[in-house]
Protein backbone atom coordinates (compact mmCIF):
# COMPACT_ATOMS: atom_id res chain seq x y z
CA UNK A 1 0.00 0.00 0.00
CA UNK A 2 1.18 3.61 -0.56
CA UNK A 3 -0.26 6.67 0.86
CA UNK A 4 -0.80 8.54 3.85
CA UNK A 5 -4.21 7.16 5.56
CA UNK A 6 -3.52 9.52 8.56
CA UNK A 7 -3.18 12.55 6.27
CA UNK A 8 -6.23 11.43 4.42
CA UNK A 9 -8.58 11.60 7.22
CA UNK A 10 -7.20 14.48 8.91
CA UNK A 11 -8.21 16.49 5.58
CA UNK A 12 -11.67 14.65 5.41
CA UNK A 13 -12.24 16.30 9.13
CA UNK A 14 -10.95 19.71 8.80
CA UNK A 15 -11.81 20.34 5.24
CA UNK A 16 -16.12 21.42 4.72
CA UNK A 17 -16.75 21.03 0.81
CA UNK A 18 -15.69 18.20 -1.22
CA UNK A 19 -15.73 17.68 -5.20
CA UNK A 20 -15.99 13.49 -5.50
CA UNK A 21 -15.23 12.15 -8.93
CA UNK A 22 -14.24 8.75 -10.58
CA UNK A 23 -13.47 7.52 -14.27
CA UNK A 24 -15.76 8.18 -17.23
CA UNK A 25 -18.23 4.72 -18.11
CA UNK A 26 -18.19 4.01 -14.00
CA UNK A 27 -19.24 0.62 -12.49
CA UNK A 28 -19.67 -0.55 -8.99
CA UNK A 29 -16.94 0.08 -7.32
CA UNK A 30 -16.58 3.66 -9.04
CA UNK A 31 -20.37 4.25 -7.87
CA UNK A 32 -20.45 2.41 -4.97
CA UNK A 33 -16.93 4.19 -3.37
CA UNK A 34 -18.46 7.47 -4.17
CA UNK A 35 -21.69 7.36 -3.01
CA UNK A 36 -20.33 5.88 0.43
CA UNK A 37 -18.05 8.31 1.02
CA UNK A 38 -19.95 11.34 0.08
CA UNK A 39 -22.93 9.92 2.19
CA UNK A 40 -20.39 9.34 5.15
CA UNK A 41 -19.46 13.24 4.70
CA UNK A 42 -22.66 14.80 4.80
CA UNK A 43 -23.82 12.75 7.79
CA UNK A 44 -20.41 14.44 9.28
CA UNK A 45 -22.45 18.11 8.12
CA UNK A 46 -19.78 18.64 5.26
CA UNK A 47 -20.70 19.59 1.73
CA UNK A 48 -20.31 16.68 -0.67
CA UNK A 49 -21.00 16.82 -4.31
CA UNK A 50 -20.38 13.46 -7.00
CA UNK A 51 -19.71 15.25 -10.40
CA UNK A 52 -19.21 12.26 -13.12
CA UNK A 53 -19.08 12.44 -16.56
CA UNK A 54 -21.12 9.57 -17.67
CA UNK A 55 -24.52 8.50 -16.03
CA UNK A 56 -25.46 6.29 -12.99
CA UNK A 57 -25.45 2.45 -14.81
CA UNK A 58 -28.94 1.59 -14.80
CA UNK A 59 -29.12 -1.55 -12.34
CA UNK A 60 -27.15 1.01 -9.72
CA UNK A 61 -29.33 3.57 -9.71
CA UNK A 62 -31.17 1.53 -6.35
CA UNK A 63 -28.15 2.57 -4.70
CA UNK A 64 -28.87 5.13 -1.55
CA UNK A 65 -27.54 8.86 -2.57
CA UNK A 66 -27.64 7.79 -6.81
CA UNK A 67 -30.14 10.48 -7.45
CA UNK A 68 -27.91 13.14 -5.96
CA UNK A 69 -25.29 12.94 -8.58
CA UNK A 70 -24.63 15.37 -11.25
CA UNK A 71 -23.20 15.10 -14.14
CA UNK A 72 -22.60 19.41 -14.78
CA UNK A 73 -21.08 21.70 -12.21
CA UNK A 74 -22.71 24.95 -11.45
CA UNK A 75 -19.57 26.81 -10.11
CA UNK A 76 -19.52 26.21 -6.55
CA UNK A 77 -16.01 26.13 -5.03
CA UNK A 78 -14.52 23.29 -2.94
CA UNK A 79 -11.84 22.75 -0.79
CA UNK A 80 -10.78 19.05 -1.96
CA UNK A 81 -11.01 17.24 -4.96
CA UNK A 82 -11.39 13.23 -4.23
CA UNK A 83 -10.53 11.18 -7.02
CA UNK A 84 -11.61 7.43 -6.63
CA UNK A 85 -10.96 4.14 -8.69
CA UNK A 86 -9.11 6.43 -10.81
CA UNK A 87 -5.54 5.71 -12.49
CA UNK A 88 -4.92 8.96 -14.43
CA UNK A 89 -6.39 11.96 -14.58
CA UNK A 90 -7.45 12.12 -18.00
CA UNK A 91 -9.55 9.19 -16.94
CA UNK A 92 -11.96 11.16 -15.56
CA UNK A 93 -13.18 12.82 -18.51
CA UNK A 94 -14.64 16.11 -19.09
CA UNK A 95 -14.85 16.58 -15.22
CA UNK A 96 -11.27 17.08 -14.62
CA UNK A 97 -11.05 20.49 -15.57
CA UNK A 98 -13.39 20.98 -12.35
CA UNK A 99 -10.99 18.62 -10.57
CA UNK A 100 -8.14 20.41 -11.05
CA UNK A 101 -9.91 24.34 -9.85
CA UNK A 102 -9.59 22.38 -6.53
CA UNK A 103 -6.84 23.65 -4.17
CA UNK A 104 -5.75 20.12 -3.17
CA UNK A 105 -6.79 16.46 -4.68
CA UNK A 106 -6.89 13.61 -2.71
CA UNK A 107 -6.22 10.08 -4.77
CA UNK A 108 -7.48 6.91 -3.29
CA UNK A 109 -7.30 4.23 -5.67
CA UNK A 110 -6.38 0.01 -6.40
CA UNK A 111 -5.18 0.03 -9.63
CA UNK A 112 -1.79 -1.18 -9.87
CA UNK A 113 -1.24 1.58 -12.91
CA UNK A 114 -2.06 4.45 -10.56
CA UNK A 115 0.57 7.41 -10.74
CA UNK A 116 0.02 8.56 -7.32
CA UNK A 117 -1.88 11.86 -8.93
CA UNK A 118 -2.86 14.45 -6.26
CA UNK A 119 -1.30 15.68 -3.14
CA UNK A 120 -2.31 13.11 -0.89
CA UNK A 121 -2.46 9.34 -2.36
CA UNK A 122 -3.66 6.08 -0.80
CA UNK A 123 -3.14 3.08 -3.37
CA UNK A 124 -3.46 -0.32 -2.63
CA UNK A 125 -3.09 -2.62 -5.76
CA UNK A 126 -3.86 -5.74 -3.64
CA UNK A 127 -7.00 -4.39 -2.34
CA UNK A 128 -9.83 -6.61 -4.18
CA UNK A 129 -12.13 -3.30 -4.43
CA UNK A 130 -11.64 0.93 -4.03
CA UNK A 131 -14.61 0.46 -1.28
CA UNK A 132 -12.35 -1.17 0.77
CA UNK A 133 -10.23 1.73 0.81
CA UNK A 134 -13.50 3.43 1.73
CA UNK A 135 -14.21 1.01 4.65
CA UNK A 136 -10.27 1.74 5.90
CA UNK A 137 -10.73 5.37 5.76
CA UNK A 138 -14.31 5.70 7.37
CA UNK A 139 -13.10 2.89 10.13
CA UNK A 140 -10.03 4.94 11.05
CA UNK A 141 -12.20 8.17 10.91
CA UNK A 142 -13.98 6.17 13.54
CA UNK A 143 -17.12 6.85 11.59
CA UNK A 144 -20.21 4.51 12.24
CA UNK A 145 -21.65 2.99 8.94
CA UNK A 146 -25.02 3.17 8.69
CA UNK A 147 -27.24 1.24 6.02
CA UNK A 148 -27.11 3.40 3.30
CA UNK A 149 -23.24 3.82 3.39
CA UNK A 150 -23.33 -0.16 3.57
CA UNK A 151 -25.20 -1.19 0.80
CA UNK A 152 -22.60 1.11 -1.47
CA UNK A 153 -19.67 -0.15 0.29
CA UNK A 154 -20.89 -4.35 -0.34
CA UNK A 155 -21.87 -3.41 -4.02
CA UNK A 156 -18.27 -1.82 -4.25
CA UNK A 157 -16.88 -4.82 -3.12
CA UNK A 158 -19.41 -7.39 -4.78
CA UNK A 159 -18.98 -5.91 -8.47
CA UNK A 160 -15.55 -5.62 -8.46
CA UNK A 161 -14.91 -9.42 -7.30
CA UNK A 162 -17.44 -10.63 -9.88
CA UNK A 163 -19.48 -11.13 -7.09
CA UNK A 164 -16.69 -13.10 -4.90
CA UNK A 165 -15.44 -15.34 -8.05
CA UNK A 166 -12.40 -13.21 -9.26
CA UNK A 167 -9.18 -14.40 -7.82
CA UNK A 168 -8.23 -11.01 -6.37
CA UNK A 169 -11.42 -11.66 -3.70
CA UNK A 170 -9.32 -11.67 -0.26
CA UNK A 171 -9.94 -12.15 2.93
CA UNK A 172 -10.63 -8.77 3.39
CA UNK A 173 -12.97 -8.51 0.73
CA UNK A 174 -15.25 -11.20 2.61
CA UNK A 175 -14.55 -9.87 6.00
CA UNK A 176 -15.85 -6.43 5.34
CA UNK A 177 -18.94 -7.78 2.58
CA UNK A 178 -20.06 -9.73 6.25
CA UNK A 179 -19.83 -6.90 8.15
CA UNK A 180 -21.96 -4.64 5.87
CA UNK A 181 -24.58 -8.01 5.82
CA UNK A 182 -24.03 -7.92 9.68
CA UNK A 183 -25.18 -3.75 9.69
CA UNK A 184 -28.28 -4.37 7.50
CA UNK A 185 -27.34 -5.31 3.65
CA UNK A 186 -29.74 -8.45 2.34
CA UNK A 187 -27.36 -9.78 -0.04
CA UNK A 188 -30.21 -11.61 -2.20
CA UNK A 189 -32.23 -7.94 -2.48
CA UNK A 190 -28.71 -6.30 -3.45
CA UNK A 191 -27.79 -9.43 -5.86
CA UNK A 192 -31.70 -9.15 -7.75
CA UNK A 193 -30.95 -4.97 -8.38
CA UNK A 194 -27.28 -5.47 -9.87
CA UNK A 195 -27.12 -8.86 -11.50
CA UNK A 196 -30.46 -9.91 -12.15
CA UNK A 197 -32.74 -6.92 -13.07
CA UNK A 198 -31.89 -6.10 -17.20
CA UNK A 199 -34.39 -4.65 -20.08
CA UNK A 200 -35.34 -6.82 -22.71
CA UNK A 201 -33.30 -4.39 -24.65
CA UNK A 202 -30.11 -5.21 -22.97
CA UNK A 203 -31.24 -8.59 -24.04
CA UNK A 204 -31.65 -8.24 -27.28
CA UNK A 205 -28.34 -6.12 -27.17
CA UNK A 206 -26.43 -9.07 -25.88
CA UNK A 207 -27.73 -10.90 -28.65
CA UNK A 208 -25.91 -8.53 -31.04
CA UNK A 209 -22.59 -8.76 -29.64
CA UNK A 210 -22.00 -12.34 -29.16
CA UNK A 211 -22.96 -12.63 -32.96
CA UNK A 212 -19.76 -10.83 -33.30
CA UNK A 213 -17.70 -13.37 -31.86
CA UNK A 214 -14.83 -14.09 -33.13
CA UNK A 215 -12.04 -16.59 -32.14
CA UNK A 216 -8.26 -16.43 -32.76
CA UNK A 217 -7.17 -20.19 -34.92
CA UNK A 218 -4.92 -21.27 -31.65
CA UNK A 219 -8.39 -20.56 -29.42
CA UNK A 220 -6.59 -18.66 -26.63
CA UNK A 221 -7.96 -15.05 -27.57
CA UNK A 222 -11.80 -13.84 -27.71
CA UNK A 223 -13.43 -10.41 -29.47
CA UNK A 224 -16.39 -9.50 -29.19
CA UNK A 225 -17.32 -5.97 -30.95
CA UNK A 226 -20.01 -3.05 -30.31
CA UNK A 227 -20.54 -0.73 -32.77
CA UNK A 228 -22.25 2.72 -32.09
CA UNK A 229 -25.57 1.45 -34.41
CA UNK A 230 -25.65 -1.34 -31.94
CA UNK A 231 -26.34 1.12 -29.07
CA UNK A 232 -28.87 3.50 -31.17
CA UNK A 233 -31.05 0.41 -32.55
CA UNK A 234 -31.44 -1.19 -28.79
CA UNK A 235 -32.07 2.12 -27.11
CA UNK A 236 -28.89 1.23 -24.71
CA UNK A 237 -26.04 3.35 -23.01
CA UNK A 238 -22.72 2.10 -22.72
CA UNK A 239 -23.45 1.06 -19.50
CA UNK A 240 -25.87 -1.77 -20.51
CA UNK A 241 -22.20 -3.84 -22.27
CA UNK A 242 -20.88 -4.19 -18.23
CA UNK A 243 -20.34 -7.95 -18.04
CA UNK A 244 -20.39 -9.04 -22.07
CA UNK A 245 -16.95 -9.55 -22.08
CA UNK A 246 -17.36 -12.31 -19.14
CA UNK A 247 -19.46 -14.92 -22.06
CA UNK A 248 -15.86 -14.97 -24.43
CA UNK A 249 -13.90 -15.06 -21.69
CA UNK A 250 -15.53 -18.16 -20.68
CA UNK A 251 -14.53 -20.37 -23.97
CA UNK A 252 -13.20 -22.91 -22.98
CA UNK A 253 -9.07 -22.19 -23.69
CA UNK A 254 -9.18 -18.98 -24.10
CA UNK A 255 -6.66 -17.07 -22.02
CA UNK A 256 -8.14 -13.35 -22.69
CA UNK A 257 -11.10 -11.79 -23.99
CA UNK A 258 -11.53 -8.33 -25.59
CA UNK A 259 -13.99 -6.13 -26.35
CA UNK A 260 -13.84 -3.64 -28.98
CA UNK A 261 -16.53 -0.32 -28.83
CA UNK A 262 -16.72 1.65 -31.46
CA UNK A 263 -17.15 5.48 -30.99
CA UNK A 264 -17.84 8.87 -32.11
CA UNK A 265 -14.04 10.84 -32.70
CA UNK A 266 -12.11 8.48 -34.43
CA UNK A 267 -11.36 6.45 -31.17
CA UNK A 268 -12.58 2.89 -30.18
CA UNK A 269 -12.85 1.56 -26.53
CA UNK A 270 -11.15 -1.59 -25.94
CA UNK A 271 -11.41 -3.81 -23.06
CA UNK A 272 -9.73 -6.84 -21.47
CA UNK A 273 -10.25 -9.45 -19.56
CA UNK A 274 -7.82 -12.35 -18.74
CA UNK A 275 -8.42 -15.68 -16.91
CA UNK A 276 -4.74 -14.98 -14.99
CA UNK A 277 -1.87 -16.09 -17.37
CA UNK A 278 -1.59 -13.01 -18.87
CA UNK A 279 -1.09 -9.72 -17.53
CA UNK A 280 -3.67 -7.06 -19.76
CA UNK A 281 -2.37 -4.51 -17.66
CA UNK A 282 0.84 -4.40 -19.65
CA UNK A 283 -1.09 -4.61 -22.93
CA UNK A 284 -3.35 -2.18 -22.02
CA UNK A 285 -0.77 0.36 -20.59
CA UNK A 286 0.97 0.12 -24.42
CA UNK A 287 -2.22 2.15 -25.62
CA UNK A 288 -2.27 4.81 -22.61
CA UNK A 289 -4.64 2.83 -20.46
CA UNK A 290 -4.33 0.91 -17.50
CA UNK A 291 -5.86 -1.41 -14.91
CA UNK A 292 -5.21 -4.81 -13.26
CA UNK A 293 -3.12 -7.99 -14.08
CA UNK A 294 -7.30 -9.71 -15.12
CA UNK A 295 -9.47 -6.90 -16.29
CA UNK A 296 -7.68 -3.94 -17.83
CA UNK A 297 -8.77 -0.99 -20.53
CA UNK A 298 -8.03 1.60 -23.04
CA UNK A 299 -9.00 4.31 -25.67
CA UNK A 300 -7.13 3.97 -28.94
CA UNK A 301 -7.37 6.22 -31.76
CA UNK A 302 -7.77 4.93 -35.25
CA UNK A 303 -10.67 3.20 -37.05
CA UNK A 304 -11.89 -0.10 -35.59
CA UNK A 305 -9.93 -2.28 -38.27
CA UNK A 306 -6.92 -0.51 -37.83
CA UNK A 307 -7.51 -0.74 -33.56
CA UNK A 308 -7.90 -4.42 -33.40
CA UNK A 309 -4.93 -5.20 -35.91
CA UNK A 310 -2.62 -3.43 -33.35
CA UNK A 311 -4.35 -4.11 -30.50
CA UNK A 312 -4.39 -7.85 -31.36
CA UNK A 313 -0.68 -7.72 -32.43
CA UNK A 314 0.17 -5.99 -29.07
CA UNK A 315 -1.34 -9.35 -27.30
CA UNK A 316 -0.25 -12.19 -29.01
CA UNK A 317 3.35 -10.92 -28.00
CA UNK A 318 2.97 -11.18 -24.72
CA UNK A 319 1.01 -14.51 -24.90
CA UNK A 320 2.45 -17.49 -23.24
């Protein structure tokens, strides 16, 4: 772990208005850390506002505080910037220009690509979750966790283990997921709003994308590809492709799956997802993203022919 925790929570109590932001297409643990931590600091009478640049995913938006975020600032000033499940700042999109009006920025953070950005840092790349660095922060604060901050802490901590079956799930990861069960969470109510509530849209959608499948000839690499029609015909954000990636990923022999997302600009979206052999991190981190040794990501520039030629390239050179 790096990072000062003390520091940390001696500028969550003196400091009175914090800006909370993560990275741009956010998840559970992105959601999940934020909303616990900004809940935690209003019940402690601070001002805290979530500014993201991308929308609440759709099977989150049960989560306690998800209807206060906003996705526009209207000017107000703060005294801290907090920066969660965030490796770079350009990660967090079109909100960092608010970010960095902030006086001081506070980085907390798991990803083992993390440059330590801000003035005070606390990075653990072998915690399983960022709402674990939550739960270490509020417990040292001595803060009591109440319900609501509890259900986004277990959701932080359930979506980012792929609901306890990734193989960075710790010790700590179940240890804290029991004591959020033990301060109110029903795990079955939580489990029915993020993994089994979907539109027949998303459906559909899913349909889609598998048909894009596509296998490499020695059956160790999986694509799957979204383009932007894709999206417009279903009546889907991005947030409805969270998970896709798993179904390639779970050929049998193939070491890593990728998706590829087409978008507006030029660019395409490309994620990864590895079954442990291979490190996507390092693949990823080639193109200017980041992440962790199983589940990594980046943007690349260049039409969507052009991105998976290199991008594919990039991999089989560092397959075993």
């Amino acid at each position: 772990m790096r990072g000062d925790l003390s520091a940390i929570c001696r500028v969550l109590r003196e400091k009175d208005r914090f800006l909370i932001a993560c990275h741009e297409n956010p998840e559970g643990d992105a959601i999940g850390s934020e909303l616990a931590l900004a809940l935690a600091l209003r019940k402690m009478g601070k001002t805290a506002t979530v500014l993201n640049a991308d929308p609440v995913p759709a099977n989150l938006l049960f989560l306690p505080g998800a209807d206060t975020v906003v996705f526009t600032e209207d000017g107000s000033k703060y005294d801290v910037a907090v920066v969660l499940d965030c490796g770079s700042p350009e990660r967090t999109g079109r909100v960092g220009q608010e970010l960095r009006k902030c006086p001081l920025l506070v980085n907390i953070d798991h990803h083992r690509t993390n440059g330590d950005l801000g003035e005070l840092s606390l990075v653990d790349p072998d915690a399983a979750a960022t709402g674990l660095l939550i739960h270490r922060v509020l417990s040292a604060m001595g803060y009591e966790i109440d319900l609501d901050v509890a259900t986004n802490i277990y959701v932080a901590i359930l979506t980012d283990t792929g609901s306890f079956h990734y193989g960075s799930t710790s010790p700590e990861a179940f240890e804290v997921a029991g004591e959020m069960v033990r301060r109110g969470v029903d795990p079955w109510a939580v489990a029915e709003q993020v993994c089994e509530t979907q539109s027949a849209n998303r459906l559909r959608l899913l349909g889609r994308v598998l048909d894009s499948l596509e296998v490499s000839a020695d059956g160790r690499v999986a694509c799957i590809t979204t383009m932007r029609e894709d999206l417009r015909e279903f009546a889907s954000g991005k947030d409805a492709l969270e998970g896709f990636i798993n179904y390639p990923r779970s050929i049998v022999g193939v070491e890593v799956a990728v998706s590829f997302r087409d978008e507006e600009g030029g660019i395409c979206r490309v994620s990864f997802r590895s079954k442990g052999r291979v490190d996507v991190s390092a693949v990823a981190a080639r193109f200017g993203g980041g992440g962790h040794r199983n589940a990594a990501g980046c943007t690349v520039p260049g039409t969507l022919a052009d991105v998976k030629k290199r991008v594919l390239e990039a991999l089989a050179a560092v397959l075993p």
